[in-house]
N, C-alpha and C. Protein backbone atom coordinates (compact mmCIF):
# COMPACT_ATOMS: atom_id res chain seq x y z
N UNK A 1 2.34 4.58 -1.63
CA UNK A 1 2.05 3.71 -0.52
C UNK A 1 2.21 2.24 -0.95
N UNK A 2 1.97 2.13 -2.65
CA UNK A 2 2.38 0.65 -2.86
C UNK A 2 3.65 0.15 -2.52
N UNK A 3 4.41 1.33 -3.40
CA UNK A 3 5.44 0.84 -3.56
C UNK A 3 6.28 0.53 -2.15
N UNK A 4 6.05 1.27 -1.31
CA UNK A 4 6.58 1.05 0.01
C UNK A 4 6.43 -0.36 0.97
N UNK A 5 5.03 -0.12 0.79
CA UNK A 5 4.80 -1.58 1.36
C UNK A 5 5.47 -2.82 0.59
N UNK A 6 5.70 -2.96 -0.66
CA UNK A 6 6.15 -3.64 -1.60
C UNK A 6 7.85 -3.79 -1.07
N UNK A 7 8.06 -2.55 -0.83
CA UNK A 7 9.76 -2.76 -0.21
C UNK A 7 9.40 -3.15 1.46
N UNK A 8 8.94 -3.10 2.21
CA UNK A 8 8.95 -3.44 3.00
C UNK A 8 8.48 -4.86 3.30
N UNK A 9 7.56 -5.48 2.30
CA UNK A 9 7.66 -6.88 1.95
C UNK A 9 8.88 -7.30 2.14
N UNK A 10 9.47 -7.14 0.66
CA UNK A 10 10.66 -7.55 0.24
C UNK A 10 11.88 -7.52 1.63
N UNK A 11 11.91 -6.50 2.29
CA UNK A 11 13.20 -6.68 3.13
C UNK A 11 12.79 -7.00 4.29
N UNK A 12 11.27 -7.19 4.78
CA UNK A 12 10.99 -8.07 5.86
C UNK A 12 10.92 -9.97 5.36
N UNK A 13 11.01 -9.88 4.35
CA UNK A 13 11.43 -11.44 3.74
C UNK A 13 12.50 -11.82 3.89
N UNK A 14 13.17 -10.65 2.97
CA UNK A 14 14.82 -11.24 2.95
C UNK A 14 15.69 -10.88 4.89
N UNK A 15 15.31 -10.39 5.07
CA UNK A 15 15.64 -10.33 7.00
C UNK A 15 14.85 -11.28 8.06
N UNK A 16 14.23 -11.80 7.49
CA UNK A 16 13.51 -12.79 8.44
C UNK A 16 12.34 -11.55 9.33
N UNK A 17 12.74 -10.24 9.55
CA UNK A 17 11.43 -9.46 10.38
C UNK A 17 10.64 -9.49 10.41
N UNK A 18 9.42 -10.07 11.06
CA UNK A 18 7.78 -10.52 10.72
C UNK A 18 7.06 -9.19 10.52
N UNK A 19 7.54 -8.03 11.87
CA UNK A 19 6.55 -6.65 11.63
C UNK A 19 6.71 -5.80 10.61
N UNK A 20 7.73 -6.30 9.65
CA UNK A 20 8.07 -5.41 8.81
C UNK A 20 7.25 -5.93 7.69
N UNK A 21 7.53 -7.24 7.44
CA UNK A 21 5.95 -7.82 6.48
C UNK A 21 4.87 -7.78 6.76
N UNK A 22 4.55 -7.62 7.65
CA UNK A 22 2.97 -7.31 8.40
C UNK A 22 2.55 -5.64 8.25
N UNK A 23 3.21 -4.61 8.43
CA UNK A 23 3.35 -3.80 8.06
C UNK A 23 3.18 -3.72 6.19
N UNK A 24 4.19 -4.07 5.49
CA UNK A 24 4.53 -4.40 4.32
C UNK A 24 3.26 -4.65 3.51
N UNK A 25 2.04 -5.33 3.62
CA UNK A 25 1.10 -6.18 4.00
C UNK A 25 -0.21 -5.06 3.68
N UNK A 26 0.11 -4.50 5.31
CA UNK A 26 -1.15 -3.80 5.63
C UNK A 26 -0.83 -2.19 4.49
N UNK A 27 0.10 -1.93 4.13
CA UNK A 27 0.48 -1.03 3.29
C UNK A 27 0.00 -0.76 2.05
N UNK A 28 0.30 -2.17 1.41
CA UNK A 28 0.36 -1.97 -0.12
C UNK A 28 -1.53 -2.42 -0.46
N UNK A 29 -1.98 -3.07 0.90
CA UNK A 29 -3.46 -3.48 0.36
C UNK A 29 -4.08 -1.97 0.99
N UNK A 30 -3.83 -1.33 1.88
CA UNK A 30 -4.43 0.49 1.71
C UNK A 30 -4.14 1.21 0.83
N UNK A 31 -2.86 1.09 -0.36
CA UNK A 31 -2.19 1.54 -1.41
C UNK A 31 -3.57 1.07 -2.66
N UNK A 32 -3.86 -0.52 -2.46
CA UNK A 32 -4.52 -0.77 -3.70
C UNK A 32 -6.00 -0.19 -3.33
N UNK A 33 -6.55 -0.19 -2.24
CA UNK A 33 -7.96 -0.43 -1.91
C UNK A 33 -7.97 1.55 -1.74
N UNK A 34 -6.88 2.53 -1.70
CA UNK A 34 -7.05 3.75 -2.74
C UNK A 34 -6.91 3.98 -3.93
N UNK A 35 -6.17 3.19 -4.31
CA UNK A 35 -5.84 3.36 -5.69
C UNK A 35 -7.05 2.41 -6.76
N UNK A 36 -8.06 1.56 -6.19
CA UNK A 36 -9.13 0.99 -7.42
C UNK A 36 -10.30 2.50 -6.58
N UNK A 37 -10.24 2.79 -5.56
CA UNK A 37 -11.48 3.75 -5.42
C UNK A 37 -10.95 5.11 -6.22
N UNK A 38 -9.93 5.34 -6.36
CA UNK A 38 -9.61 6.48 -7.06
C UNK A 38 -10.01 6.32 -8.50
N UNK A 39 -9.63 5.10 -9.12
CA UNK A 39 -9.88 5.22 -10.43
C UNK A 39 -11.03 4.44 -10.87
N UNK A 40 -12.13 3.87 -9.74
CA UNK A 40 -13.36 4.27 -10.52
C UNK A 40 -14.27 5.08 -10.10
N UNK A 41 -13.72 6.29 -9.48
CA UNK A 41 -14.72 7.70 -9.39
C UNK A 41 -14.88 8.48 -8.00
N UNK A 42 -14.37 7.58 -7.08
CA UNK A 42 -14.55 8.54 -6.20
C UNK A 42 -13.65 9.07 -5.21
N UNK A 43 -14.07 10.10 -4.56
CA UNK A 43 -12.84 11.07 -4.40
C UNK A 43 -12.39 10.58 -3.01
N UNK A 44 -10.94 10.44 -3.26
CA UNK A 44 -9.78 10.24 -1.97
C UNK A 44 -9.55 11.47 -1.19
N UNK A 45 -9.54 11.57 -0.35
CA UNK A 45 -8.94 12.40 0.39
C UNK A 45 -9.39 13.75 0.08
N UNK A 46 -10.13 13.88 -0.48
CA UNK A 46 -10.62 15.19 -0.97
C UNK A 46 -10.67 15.04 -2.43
N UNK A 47 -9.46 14.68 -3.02
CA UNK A 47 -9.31 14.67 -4.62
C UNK A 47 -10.18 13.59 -5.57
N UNK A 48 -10.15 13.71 -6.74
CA UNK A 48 -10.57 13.27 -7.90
C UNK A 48 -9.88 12.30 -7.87
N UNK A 49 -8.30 11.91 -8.00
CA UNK A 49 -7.82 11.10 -8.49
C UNK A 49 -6.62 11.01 -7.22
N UNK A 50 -6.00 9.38 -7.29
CA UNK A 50 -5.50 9.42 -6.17
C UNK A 50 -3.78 9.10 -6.60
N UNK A 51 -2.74 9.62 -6.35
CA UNK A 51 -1.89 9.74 -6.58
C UNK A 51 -0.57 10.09 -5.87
């Protein structure tokens, strides 16, 4: 989910598309804000670790 949003940054930059960085945006900070709860302990989505 980072990495996606991370490309969708990137080519809503380089295209001028605003919803695609806004999107882009709202992506990669749900990517991080699973990925620090995964790795200090608690369970995503059901799992242990989030991946």
């Amino acid at each position: 989910m980072i990495i996606l949003g991370v490309i969708l940054l990137v080519v809503g930059f380089v295209t001028g598309i605003a919803i695609l960085w806004t999107i882009g945006i709202i992506l990669a900070a749900i990517g991080l804000i699973l990925w620090v709860l995964g790795a200090v302990g608690h369970a995503v989505g059901g799992r242990r670790h989030y991946w």
